[in-house]
N, C-alpha and C. Protein backbone atom coordinates (compact mmCIF):
# COMPACT_ATOMS: atom_id res chain seq x y z
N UNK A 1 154.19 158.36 106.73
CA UNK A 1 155.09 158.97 107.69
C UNK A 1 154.68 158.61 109.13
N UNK A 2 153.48 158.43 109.22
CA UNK A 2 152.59 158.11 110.47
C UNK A 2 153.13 156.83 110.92
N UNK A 3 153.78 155.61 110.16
CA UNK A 3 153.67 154.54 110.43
C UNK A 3 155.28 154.36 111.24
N UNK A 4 156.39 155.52 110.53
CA UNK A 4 157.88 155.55 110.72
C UNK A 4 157.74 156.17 111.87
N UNK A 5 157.33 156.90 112.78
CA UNK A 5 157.02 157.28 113.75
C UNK A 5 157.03 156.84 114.54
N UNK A 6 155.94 156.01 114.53
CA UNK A 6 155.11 154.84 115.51
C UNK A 6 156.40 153.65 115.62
N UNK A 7 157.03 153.68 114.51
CA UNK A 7 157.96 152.38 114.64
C UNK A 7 159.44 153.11 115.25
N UNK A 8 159.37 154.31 115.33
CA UNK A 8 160.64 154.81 116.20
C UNK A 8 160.20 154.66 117.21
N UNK A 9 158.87 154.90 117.95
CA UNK A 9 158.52 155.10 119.13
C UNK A 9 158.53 153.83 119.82
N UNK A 10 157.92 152.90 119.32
CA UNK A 10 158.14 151.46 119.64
C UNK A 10 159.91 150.93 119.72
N UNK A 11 160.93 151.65 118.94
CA UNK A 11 162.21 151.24 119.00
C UNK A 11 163.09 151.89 120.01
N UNK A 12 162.54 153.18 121.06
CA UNK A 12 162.51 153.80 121.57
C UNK A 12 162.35 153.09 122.86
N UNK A 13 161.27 152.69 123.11
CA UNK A 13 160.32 152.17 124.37
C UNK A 13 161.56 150.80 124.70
N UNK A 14 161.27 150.20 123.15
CA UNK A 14 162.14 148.64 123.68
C UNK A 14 163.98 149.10 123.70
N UNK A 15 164.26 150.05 123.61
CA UNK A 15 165.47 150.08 123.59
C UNK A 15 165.78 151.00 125.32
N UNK A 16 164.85 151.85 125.89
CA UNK A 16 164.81 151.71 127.53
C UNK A 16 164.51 150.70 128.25
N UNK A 17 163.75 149.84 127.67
CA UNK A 17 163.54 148.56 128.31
C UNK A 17 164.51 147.74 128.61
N UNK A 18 165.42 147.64 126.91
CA UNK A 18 166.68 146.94 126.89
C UNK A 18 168.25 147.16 128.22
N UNK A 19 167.73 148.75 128.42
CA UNK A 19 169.12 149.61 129.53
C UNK A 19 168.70 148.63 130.91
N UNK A 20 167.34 149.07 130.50
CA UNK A 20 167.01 148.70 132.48
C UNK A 20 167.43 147.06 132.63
N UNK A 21 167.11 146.20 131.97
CA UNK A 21 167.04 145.05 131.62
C UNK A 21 168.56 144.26 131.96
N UNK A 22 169.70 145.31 131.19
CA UNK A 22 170.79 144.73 131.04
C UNK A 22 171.69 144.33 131.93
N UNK A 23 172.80 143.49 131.95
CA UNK A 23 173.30 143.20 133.45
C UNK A 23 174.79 143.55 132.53
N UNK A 24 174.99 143.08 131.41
CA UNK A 24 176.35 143.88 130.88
C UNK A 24 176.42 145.18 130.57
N UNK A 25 177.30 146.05 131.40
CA UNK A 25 177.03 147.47 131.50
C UNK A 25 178.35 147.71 130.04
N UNK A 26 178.43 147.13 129.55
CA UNK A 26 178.78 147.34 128.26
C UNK A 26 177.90 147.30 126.53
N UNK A 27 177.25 146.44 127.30
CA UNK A 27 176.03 146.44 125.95
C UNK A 27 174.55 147.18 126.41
N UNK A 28 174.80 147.91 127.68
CA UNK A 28 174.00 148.66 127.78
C UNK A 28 174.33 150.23 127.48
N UNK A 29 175.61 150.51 127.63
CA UNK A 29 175.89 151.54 127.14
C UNK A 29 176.01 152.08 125.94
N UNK A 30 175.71 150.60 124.69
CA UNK A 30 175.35 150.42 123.41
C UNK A 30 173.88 151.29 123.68
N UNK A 31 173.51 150.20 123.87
CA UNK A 31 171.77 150.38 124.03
C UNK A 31 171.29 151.94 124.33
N UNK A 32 172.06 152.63 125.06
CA UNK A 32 171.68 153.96 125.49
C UNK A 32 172.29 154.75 124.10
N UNK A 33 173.42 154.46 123.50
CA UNK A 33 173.76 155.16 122.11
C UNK A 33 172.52 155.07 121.47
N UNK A 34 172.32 153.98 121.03
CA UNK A 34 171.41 153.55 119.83
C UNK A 34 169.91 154.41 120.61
N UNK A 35 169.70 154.55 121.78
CA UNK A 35 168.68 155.55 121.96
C UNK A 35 168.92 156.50 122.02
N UNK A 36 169.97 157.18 121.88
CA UNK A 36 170.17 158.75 121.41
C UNK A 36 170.06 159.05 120.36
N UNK A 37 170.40 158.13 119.56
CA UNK A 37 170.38 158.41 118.21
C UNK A 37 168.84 158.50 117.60
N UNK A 38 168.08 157.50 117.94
CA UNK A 38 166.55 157.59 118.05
C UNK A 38 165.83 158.62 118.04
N UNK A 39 166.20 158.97 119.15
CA UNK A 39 166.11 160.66 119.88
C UNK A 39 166.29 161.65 118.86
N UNK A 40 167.22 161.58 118.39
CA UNK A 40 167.52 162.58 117.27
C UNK A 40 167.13 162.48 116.28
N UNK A 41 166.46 161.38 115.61
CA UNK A 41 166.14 161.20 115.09
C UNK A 41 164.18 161.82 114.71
N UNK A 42 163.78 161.60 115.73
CA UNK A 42 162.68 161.67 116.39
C UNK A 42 162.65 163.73 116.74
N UNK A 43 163.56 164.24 117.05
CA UNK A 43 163.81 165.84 117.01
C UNK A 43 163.49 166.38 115.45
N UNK A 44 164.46 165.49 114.67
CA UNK A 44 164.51 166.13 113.85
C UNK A 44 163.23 165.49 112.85
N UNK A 45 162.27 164.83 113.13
CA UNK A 45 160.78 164.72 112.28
C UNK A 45 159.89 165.84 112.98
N UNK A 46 160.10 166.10 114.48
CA UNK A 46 159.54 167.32 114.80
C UNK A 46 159.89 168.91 114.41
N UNK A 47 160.74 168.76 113.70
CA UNK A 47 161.02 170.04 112.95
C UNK A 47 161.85 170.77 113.86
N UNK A 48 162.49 170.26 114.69
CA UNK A 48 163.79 170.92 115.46
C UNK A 48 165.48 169.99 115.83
N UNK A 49 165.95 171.13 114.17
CA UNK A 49 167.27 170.47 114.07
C UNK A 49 168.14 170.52 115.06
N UNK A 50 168.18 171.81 115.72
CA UNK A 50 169.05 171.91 116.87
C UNK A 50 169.04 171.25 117.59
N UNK A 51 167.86 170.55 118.31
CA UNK A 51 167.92 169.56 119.03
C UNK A 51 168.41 168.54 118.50
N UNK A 52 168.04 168.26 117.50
CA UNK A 52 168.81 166.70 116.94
C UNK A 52 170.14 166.92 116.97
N UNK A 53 170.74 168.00 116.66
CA UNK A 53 172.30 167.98 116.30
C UNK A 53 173.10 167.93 117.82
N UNK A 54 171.98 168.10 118.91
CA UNK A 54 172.75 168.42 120.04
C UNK A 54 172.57 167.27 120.65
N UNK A 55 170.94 166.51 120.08
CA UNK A 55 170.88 164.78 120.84
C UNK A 55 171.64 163.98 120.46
N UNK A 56 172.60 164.08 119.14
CA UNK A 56 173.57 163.21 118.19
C UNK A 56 175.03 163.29 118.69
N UNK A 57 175.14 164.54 119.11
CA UNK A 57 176.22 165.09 119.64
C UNK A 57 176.85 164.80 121.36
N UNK A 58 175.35 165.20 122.04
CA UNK A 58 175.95 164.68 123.33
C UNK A 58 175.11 163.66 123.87
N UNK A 59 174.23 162.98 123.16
CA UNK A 59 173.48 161.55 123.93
C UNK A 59 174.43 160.83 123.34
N UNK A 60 174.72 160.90 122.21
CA UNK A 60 175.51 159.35 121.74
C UNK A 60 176.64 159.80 121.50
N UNK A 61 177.41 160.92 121.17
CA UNK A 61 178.66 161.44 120.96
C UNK A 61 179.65 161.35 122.31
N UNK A 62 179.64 162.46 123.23
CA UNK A 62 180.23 162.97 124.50
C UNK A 62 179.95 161.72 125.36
N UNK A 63 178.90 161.44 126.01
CA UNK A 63 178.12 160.32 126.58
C UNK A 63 178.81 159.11 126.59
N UNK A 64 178.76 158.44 125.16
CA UNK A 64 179.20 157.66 125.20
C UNK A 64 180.41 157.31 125.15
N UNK A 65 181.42 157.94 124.69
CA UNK A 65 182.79 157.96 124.98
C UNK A 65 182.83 158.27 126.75
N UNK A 66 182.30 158.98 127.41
CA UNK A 66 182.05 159.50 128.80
C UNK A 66 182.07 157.96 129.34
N UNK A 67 181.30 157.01 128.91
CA UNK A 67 180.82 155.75 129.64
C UNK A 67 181.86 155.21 129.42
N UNK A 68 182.39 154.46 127.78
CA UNK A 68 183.56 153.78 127.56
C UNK A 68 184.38 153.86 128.32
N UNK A 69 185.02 155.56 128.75
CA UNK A 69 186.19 155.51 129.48
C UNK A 69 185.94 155.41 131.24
N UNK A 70 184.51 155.49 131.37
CA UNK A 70 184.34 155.08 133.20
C UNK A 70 184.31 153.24 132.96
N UNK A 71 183.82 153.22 131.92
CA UNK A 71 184.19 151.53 131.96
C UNK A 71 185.20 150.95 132.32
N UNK A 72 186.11 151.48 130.92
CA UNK A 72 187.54 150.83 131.41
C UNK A 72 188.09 151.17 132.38
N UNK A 73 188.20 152.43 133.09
CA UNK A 73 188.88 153.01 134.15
C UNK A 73 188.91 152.47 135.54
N UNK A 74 186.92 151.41 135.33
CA UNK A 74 187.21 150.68 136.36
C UNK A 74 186.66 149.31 136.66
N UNK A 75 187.61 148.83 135.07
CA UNK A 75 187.88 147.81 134.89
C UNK A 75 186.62 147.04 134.70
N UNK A 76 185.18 146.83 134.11
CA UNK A 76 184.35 146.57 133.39
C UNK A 76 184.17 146.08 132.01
N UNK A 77 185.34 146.64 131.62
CA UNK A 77 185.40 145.74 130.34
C UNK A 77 186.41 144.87 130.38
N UNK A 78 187.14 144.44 130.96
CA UNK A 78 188.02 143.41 130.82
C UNK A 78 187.78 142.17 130.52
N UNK A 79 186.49 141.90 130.62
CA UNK A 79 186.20 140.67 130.12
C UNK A 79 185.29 140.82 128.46
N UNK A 80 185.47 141.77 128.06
CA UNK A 80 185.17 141.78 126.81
C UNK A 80 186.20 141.66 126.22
């Protein structure tokens, strides 16, 4: 269990690395899902579901629909 941990934490680290990094603010707003989900993931090995259900819910749920539609709204994705 020690080792799944360590390998969230490491998927964690490189997946903030990946946000700061990015210059397409579309595949960075990926990148910030896929670290919420992490997140919750990571809540819920610490033995607190609530948090996970609420990091699943509004890091990658609310959030990211939140981003999608400031994307398009101003015009950022058009070239996707």
């Amino acid at each position: 269990m020690k080792i799944f941990e360590i390998i969230l934490l490491v998927f964690l680290i490189i997946c903030a690395f990946c946000v700061l990094r990015s210059k397409n603010l579309f595949v960075a707003a990926i990148i910030f899902m896929a670290y919420s989900l992490i997140m919750s993931i990571i809540w819920a090995l610490l033995q607190s579901p609530d948090l996970a259900i609420t990091e699943a819910a509004v890091g990658a749920g609310i959030t990211g629909i939140l981003i999608f539609v400031t994307l398009k709204k101003i015009g950022a994705l058009k070239g996707e």
